[in-house]
Each structure stands twice: as C-alpha cells, then as structure tokens.
PDB file of N, CA and C in Angstrom:
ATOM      1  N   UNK A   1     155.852  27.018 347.757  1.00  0.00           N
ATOM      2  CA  UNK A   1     155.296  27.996 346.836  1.00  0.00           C
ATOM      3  C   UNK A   1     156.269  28.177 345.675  1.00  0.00           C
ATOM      4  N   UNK A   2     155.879  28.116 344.393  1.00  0.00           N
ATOM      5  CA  UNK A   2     156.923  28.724 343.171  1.00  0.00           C
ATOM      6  C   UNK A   2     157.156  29.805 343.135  1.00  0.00           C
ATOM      7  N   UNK A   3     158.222  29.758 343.116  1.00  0.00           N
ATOM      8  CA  UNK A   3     159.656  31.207 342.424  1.00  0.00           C
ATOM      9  C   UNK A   3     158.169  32.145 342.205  1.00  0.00           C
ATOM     10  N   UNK A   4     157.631  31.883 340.888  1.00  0.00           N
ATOM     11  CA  UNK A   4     157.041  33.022 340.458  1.00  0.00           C
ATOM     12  C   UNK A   4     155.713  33.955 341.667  1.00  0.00           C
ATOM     13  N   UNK A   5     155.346  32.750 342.569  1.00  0.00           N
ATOM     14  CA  UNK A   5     154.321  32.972 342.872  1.00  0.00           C
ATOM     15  C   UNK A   5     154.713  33.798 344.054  1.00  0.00           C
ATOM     16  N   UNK A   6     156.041  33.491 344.491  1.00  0.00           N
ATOM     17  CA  UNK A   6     156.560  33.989 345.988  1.00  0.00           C
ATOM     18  C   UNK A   6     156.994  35.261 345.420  1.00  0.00           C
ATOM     19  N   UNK A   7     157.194  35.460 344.249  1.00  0.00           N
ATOM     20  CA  UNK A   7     157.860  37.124 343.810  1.00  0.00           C
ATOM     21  C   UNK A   7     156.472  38.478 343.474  1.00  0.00           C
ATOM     22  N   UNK A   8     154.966  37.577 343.279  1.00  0.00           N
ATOM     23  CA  UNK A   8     154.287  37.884 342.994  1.00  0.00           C
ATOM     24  C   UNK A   8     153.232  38.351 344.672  1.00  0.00           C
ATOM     25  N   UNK A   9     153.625  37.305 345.467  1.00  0.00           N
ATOM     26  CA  UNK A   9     153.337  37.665 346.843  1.00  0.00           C
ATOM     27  C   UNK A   9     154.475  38.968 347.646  1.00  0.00           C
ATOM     28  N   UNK A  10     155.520  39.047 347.150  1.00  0.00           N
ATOM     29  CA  UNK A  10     156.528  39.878 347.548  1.00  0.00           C
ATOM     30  C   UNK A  10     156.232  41.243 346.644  1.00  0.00           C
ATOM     31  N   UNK A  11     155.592  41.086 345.575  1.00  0.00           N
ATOM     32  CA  UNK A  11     155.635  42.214 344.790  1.00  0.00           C
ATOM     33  C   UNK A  11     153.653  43.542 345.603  1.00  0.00           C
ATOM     34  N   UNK A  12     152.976  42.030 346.153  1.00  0.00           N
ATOM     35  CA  UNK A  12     151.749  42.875 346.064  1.00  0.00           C
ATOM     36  C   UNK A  12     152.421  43.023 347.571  1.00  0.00           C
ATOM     37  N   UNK A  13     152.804  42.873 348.446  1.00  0.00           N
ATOM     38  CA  UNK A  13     153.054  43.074 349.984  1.00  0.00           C
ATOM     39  C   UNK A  13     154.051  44.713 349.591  1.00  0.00           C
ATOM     40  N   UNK A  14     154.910  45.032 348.579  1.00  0.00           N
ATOM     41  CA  UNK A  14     155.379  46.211 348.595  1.00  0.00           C
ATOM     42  C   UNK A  14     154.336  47.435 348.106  1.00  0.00           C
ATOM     43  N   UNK A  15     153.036  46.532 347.103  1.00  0.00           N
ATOM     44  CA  UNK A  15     152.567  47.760 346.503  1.00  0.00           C
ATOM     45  C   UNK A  15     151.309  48.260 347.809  1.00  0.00           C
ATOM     46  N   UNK A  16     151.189  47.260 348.432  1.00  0.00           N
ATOM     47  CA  UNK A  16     150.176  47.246 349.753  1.00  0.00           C
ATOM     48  C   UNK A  16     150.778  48.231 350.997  1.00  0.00           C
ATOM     49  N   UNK A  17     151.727  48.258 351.145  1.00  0.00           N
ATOM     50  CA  UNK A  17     152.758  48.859 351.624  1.00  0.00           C
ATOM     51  C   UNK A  17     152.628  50.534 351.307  1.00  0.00           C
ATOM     52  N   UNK A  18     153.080  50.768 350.195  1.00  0.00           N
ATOM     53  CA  UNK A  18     153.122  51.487 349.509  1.00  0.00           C
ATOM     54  C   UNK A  18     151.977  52.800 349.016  1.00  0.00           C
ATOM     55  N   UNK A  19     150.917  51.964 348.984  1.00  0.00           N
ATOM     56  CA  UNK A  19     149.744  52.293 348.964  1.00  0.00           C
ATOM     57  C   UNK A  19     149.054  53.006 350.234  1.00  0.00           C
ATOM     58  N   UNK A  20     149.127  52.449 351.426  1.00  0.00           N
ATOM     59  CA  UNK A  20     149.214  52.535 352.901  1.00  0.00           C
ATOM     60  C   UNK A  20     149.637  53.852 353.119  1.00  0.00           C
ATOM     61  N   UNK A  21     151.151  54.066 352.790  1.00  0.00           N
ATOM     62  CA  UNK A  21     152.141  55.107 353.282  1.00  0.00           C
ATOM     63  C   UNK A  21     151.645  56.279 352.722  1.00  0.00           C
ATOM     64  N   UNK A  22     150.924  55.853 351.139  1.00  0.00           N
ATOM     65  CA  UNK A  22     150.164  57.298 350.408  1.00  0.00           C
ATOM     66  C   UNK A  22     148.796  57.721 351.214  1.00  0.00           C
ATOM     67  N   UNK A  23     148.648  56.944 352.285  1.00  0.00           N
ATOM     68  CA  UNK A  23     147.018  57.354 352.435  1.00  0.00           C
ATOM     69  C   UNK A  23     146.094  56.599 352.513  1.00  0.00           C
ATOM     70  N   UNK A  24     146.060  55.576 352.149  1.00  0.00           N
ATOM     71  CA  UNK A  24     144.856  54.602 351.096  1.00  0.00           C
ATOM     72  C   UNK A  24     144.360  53.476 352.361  1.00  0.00           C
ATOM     73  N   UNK A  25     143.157  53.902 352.356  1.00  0.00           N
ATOM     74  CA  UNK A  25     142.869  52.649 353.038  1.00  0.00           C
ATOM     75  C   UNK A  25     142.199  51.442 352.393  1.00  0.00           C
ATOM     76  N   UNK A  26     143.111  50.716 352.592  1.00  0.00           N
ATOM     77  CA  UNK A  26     143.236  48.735 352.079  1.00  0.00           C
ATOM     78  C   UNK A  26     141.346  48.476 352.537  1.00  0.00           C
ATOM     79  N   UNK A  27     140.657  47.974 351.817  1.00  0.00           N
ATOM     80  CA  UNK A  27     139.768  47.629 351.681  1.00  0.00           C
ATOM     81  C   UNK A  27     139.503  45.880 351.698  1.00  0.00           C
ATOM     82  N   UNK A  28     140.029  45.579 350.613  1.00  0.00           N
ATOM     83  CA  UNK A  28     140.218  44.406 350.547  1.00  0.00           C
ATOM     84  C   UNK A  28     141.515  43.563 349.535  1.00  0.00           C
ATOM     85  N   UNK A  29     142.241  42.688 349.646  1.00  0.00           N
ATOM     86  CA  UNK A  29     143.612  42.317 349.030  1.00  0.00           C
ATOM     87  C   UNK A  29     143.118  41.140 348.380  1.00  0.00           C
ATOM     88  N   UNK A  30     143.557  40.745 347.041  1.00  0.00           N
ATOM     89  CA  UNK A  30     143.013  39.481 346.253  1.00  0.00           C
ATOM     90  C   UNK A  30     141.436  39.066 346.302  1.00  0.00           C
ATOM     91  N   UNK A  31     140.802  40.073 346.007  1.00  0.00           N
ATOM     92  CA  UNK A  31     139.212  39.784 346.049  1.00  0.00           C
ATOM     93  C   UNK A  31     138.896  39.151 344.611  1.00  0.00           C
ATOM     94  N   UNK A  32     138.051  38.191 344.582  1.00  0.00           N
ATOM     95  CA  UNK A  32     137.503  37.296 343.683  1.00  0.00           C
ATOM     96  C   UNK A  32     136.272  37.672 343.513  1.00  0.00           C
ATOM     97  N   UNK A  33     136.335  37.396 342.021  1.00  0.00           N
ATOM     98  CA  UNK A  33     134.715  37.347 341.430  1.00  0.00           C
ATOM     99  C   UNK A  33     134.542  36.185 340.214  1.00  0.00           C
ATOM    100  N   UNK A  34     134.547  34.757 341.139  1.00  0.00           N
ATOM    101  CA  UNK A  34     134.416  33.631 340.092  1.00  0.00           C
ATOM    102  C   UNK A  34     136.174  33.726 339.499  1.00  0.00           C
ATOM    103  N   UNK A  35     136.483  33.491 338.809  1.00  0.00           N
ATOM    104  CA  UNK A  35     137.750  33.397 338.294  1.00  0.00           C
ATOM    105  C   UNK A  35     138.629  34.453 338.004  1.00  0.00           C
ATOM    106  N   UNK A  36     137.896  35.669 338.136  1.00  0.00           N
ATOM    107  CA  UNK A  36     138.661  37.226 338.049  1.00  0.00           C
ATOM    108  C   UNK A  36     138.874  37.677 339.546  1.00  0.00           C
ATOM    109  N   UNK A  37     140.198  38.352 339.927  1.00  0.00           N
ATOM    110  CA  UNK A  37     140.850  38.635 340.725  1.00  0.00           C
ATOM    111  C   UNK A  37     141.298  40.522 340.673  1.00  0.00           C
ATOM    112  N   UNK A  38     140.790  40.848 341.528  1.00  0.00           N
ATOM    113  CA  UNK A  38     141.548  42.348 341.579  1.00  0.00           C
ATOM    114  C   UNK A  38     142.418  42.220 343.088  1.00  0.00           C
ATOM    115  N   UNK A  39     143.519  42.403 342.608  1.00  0.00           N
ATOM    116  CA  UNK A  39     144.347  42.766 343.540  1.00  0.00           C
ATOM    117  C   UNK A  39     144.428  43.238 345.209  1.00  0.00           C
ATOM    118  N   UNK A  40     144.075  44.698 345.151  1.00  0.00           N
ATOM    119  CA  UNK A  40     143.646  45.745 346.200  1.00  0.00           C
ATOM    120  C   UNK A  40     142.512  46.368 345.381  1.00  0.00           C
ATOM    121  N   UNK A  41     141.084  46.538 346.428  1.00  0.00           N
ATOM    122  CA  UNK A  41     140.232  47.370 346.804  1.00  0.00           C
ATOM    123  C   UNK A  41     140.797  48.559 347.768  1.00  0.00           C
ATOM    124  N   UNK A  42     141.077  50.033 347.324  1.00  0.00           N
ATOM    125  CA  UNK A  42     141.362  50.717 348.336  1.00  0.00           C
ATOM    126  C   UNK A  42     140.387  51.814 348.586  1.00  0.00           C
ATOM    127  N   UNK A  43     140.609  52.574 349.629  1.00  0.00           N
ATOM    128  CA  UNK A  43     140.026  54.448 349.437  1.00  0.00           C
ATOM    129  C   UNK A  43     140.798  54.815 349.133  1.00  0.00           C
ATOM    130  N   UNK A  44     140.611  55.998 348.526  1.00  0.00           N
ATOM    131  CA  UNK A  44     141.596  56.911 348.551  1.00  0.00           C
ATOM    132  C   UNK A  44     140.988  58.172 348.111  1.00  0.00           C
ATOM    133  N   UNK A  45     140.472  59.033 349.588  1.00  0.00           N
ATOM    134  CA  UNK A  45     139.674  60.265 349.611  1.00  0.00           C
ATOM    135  C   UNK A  45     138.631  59.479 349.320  1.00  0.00           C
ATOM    136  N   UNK A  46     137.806  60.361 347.939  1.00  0.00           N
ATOM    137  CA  UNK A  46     136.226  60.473 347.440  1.00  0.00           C
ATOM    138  C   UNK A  46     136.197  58.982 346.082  1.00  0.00           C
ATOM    139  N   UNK A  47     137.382  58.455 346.053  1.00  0.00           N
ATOM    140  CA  UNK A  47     137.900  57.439 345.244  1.00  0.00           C
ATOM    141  C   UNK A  47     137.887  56.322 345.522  1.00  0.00           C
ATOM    142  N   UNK A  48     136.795  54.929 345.253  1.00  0.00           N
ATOM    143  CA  UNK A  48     137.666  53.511 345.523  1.00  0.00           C
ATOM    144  C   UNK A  48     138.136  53.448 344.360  1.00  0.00           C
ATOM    145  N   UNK A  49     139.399  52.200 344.684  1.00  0.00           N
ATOM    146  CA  UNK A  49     140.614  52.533 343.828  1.00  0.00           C
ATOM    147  C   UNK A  49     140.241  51.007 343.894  1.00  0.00           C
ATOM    148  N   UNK A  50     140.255  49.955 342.274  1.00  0.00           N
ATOM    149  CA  UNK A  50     140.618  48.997 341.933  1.00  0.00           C
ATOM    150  C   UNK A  50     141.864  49.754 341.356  1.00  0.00           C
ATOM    151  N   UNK A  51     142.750  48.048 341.948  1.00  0.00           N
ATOM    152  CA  UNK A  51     144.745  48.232 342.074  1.00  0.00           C
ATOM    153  C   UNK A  51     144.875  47.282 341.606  1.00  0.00           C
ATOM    154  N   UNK A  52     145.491  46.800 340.221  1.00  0.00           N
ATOM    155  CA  UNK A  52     146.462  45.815 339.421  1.00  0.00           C
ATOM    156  C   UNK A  52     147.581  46.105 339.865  1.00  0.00           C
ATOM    157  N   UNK A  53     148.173  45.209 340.467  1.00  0.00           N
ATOM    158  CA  UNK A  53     149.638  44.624 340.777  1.00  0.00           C
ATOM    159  C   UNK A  53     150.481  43.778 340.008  1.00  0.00           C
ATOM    160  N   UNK A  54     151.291  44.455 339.580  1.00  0.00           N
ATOM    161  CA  UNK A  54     152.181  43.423 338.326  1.00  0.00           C
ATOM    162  C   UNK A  54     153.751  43.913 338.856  1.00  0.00           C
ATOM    163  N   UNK A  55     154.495  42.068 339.404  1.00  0.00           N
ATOM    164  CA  UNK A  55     155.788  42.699 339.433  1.00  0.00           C
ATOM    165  C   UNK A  55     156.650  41.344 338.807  1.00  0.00           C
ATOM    166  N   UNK A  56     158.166  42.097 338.159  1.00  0.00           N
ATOM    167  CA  UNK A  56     159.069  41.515 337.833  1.00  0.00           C
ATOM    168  C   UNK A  56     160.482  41.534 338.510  1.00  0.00           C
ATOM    169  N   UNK A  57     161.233  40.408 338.048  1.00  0.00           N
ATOM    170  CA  UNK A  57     162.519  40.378 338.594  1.00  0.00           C
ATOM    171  C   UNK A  57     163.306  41.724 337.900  1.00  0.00           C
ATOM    172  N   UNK A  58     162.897  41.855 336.656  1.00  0.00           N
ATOM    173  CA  UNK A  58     163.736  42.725 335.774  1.00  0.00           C
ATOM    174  C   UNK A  58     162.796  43.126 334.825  1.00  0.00           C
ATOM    175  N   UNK A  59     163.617  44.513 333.857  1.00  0.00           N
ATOM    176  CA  UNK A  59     162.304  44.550 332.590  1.00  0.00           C
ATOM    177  C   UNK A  59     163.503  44.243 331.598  1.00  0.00           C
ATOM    178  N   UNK A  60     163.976  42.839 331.587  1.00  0.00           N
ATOM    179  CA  UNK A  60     164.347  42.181 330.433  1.00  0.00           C
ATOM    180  C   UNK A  60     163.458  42.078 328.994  1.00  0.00           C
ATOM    181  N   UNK A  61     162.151  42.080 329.332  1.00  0.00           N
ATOM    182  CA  UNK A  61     161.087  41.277 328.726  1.00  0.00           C
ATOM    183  C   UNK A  61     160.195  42.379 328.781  1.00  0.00           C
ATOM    184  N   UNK A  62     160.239  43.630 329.004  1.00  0.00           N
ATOM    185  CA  UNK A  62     159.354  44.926 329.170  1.00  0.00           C
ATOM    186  C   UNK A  62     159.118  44.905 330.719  1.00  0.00           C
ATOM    187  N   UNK A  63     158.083  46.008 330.927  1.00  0.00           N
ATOM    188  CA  UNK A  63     157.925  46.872 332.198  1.00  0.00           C
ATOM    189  C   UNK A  63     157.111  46.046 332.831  1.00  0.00           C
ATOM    190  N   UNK A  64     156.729  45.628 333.732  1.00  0.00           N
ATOM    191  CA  UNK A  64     155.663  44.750 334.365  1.00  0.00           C
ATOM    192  C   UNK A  64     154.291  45.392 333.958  1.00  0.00           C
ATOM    193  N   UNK A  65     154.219  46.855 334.071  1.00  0.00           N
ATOM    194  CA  UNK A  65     152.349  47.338 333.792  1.00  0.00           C
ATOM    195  C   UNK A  65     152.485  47.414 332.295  1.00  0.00           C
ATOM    196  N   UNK A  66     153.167  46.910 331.615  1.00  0.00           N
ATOM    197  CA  UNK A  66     153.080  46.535 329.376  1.00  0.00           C
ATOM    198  C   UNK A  66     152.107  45.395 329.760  1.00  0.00           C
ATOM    199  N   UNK A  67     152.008  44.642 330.767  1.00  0.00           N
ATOM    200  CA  UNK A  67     151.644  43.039 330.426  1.00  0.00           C
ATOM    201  C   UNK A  67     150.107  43.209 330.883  1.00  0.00           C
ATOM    202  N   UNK A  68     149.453  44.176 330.936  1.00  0.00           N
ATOM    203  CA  UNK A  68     148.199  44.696 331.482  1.00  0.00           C
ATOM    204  C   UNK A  68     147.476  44.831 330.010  1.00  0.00           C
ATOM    205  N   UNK A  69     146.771  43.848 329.420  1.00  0.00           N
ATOM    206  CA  UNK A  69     146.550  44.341 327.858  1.00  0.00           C
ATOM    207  C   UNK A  69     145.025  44.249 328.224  1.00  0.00           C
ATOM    208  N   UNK A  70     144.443  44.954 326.956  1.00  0.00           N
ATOM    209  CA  UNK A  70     142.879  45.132 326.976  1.00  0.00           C
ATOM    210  C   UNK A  70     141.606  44.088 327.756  1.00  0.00           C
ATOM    211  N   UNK A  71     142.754  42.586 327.239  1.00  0.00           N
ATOM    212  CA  UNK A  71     141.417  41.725 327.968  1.00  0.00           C
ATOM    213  C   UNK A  71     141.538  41.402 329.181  1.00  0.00           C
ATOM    214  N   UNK A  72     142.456  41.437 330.331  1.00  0.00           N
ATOM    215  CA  UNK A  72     143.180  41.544 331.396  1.00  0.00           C
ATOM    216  C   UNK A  72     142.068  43.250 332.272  1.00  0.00           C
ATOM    217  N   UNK A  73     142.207  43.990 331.230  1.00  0.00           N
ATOM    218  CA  UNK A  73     141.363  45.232 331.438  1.00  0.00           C
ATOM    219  C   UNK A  73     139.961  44.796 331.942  1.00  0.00           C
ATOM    220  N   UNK A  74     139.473  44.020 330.697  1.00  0.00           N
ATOM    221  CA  UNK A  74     138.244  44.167 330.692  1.00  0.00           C
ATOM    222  C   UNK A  74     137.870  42.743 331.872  1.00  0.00           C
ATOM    223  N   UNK A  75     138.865  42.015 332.301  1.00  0.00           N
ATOM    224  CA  UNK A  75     138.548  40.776 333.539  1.00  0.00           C
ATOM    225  C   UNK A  75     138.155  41.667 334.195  1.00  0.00           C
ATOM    226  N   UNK A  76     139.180  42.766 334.503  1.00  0.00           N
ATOM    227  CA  UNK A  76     139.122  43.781 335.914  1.00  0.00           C
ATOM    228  C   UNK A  76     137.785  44.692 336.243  1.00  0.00           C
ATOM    229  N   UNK A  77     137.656  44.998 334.261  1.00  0.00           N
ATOM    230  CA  UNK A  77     136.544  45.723 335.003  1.00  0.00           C
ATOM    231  C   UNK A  77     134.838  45.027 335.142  1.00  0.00           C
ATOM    232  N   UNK A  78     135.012  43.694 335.486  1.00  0.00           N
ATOM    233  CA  UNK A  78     134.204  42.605 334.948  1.00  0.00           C
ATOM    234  C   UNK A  78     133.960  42.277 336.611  1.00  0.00           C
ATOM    235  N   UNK A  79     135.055  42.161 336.972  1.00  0.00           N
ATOM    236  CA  UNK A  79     135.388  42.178 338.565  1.00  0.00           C
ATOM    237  C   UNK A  79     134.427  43.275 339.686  1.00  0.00           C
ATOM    238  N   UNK A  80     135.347  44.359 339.222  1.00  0.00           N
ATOM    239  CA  UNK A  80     134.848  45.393 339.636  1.00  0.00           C
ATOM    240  C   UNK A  80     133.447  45.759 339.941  1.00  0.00           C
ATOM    241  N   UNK A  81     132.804  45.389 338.858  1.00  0.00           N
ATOM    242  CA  UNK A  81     131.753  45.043 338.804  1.00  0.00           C
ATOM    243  C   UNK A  81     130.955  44.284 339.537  1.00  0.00           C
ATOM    244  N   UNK A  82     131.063  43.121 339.611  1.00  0.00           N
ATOM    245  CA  UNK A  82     130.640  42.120 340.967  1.00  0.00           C
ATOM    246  C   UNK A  82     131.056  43.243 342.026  1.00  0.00           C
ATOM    247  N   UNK A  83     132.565  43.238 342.450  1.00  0.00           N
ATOM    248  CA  UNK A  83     132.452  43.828 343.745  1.00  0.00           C
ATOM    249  C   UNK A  83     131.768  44.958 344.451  1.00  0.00           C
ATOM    250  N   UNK A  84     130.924  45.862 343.028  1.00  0.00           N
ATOM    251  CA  UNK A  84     130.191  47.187 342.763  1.00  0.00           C
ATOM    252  C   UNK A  84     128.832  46.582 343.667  1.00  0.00           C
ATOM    253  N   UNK A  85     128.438  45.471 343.337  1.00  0.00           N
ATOM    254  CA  UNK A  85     127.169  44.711 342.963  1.00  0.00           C
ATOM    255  C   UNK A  85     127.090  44.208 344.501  1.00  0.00           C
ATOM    256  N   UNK A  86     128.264  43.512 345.232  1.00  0.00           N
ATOM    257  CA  UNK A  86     127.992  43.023 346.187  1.00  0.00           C
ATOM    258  C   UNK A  86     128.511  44.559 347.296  1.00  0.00           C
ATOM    259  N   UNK A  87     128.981  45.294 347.145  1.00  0.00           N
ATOM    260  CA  UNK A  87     129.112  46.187 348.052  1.00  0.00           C
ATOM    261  C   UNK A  87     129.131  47.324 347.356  1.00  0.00           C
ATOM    262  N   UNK A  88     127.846  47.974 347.313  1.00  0.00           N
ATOM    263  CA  UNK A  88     127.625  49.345 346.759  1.00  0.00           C
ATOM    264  C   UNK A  88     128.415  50.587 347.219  1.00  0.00           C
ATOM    265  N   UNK A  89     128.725  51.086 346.404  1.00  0.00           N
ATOM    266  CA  UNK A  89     129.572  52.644 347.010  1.00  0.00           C
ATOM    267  C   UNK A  89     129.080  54.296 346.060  1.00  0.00           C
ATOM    268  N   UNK A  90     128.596  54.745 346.553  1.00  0.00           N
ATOM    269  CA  UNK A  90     128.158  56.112 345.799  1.00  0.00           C
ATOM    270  C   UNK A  90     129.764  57.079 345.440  1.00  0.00           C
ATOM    271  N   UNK A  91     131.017  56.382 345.358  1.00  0.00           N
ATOM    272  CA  UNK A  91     132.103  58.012 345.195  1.00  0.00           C
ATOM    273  C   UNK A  91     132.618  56.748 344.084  1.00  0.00           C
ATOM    274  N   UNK A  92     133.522  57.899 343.130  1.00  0.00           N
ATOM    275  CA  UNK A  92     133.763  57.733 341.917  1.00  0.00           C
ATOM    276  C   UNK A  92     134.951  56.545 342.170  1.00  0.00           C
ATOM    277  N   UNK A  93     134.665  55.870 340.776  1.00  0.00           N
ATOM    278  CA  UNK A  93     135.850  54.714 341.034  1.00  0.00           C
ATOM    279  C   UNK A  93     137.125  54.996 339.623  1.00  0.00           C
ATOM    280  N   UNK A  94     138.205  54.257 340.294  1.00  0.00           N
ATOM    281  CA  UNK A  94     139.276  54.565 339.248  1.00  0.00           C
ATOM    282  C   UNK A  94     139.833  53.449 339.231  1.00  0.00           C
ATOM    283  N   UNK A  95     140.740  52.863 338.031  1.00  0.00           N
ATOM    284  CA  UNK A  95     141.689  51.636 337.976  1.00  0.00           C
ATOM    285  C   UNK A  95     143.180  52.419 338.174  1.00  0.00           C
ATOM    286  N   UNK A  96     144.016  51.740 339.140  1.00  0.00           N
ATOM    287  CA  UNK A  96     145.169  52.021 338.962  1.00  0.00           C
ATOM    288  C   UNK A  96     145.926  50.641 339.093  1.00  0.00           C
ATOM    289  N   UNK A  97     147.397  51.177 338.587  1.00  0.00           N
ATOM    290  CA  UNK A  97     148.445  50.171 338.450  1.00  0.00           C
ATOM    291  C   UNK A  97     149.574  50.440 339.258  1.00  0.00           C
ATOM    292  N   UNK A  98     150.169  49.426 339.908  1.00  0.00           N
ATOM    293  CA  UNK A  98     151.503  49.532 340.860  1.00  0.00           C
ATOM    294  C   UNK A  98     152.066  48.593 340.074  1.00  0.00           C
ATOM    295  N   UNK A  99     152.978  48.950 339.346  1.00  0.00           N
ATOM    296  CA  UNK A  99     154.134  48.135 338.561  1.00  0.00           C
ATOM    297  C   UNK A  99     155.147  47.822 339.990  1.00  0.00           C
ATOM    298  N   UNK A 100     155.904  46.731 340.186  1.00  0.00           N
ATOM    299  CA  UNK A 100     157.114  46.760 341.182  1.00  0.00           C
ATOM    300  C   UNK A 100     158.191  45.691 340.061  1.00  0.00           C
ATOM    301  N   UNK A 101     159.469  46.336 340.312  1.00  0.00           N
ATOM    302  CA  UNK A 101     160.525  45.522 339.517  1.00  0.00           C
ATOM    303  C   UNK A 101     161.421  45.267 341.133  1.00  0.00           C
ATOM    304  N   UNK A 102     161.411  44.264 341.456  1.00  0.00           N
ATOM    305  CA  UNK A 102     162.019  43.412 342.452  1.00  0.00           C
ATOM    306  C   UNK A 102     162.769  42.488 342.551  1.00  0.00           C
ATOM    307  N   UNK A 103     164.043  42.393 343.326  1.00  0.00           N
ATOM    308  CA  UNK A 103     165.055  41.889 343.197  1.00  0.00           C
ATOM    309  C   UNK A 103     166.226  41.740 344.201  1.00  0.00           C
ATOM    310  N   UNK A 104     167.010  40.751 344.608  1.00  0.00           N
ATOM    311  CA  UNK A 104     167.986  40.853 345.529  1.00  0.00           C
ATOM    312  C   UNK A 104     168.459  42.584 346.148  1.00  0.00           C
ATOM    313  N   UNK A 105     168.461  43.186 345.138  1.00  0.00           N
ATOM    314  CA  UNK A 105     169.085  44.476 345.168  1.00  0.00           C
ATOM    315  C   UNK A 105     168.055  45.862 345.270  1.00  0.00           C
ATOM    316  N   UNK A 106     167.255  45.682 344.856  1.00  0.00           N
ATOM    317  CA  UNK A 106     166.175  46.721 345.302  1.00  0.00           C
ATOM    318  C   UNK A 106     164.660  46.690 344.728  1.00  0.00           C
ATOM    319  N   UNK A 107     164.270  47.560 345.153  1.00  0.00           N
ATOM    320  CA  UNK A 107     162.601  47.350 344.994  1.00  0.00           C
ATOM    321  C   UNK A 107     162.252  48.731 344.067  1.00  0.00           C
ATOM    322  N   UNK A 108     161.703  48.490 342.997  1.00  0.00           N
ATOM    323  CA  UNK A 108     161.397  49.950 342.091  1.00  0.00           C
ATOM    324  C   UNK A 108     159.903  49.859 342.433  1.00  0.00           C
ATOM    325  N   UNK A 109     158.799  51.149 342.728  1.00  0.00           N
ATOM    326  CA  UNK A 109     157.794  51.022 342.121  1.00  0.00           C
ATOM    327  C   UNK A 109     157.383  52.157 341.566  1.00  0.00           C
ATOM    328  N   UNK A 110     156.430  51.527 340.368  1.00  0.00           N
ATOM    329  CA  UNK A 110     156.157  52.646 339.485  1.00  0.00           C
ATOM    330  C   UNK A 110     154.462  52.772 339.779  1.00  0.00           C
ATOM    331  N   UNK A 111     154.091  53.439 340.351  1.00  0.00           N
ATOM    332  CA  UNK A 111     152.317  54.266 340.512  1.00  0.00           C
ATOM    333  C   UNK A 111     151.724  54.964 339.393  1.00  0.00           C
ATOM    334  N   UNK A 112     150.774  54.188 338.850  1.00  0.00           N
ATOM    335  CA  UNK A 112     150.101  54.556 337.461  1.00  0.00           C
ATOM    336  C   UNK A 112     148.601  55.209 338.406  1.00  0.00           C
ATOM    337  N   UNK A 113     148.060  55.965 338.630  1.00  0.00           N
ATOM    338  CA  UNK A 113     146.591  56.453 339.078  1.00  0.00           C
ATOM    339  C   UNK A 113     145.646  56.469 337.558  1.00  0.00           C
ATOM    340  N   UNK A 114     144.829  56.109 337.348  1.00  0.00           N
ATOM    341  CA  UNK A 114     143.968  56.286 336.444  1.00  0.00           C
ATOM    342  C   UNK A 114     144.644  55.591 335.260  1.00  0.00           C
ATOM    343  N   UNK A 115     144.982  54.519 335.418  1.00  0.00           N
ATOM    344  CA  UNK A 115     145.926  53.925 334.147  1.00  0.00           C
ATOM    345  C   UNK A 115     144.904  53.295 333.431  1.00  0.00           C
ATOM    346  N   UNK A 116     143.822  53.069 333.207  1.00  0.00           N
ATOM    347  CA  UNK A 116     142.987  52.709 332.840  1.00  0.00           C
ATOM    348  C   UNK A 116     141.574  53.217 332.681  1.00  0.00           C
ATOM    349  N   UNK A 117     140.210  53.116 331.868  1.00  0.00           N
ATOM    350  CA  UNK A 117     139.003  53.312 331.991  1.00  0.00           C
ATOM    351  C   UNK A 117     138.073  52.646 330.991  1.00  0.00           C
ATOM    352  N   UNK A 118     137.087  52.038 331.934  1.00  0.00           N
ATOM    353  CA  UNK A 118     136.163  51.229 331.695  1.00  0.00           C
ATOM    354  C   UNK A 118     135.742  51.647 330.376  1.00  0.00           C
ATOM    355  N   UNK A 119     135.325  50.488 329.559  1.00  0.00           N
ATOM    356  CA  UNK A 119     135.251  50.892 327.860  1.00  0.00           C
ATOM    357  C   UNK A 119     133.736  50.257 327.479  1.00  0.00           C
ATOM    358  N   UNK A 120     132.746  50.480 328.405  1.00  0.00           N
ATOM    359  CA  UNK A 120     131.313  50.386 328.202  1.00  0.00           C
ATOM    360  C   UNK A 120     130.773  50.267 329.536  1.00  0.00           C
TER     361      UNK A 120
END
C-alpha cells in the first residue's frame, strides 16, 4: 500500500474511533456511489451524519479540512444523495468533517459538525 494511502487508512481508523467514543453509530465506512466516496455514514441521535475524513502528516501545506473545496462538497453531496435514494431515512441529515494531523508523535483531531450545507 502507498505512504499516502496507509496514512489515509490510519487517519479514517482514528476518526472512526473517535466518532464511536462520541456516541455515533458507524453505519457504513467508504460507501460508494459510482466514483464518489463518503467516508462514514453515521447516527448520531435524530442525525445521519455524512463524515469527510481528511488527514495529514503536518499542516505544512494548510489544515487537512482547507482541502475540502466546493466541488469535493458538491461530490459529497451528490453521494449522499444516492445513499438517500438507496436507503431512505426520515431524521435530518448533516455533513461533518474530522480533520486528523498524524504522525510518529501524535494524533490531533479536529471535529467540524455541520461544516458544510447542501447548496440546492
């Protein structure tokens, strides 16, 4: 597996983690819709939670959730969508973000709830 891909598997296993310890029940991890990917499907309470996972070694280069830009948005909520479509849910949905900066030396994560909203 590449460097990047094994830091990117290490980064969603902390925010999965993480997520867990708040409450949330894991729904589904790397769900596909044709070429768009959401991360984690979770609960959380009266909430499913689509979860973008973005992690770095460092924020040399900015914060890992900067690299989340509008059209990245709109994959997700494109996604979301399918997954709406193939498994209906009547309670309100939200996008959130788990930034993780990861590294020999420690694990940061930063929890964005509502870091996002659907723009049609």
């Amino acid at each position: 597996m590449a460097e990047h891909n094994l830091l990117g598997s290490r980064g969603e296993a902390a925010a999965l983690n993480f997520l867990k310890l708040r409450g949330m029940d894991i729904l589904h991890t790397n769900w596909r819709a044709g070429k768009r990917e959401i991360d984690i499907v979770a609960k959380d309470g009266k909430h499913l939670v689509f979860c973008e996972v973005k992690t770095r070694k460092d924020n040399r280069f900015g914060y890992p959730e900067e690299s989340i830009d509008m059209a990245k948005q709109n994959n997700l909520y494109e996604a979301a969508r399918e997954y709406l479509h193939q498994f209906p849910h009547n309670e309100s949905i939200r996008f959130d973000v788990v930034s993780v900066l990861l590294n020999s030396y420690c694990t940061q994560i930063y929890y964005c709830p509502d870091a996002f909203f659907p723009m049609g």
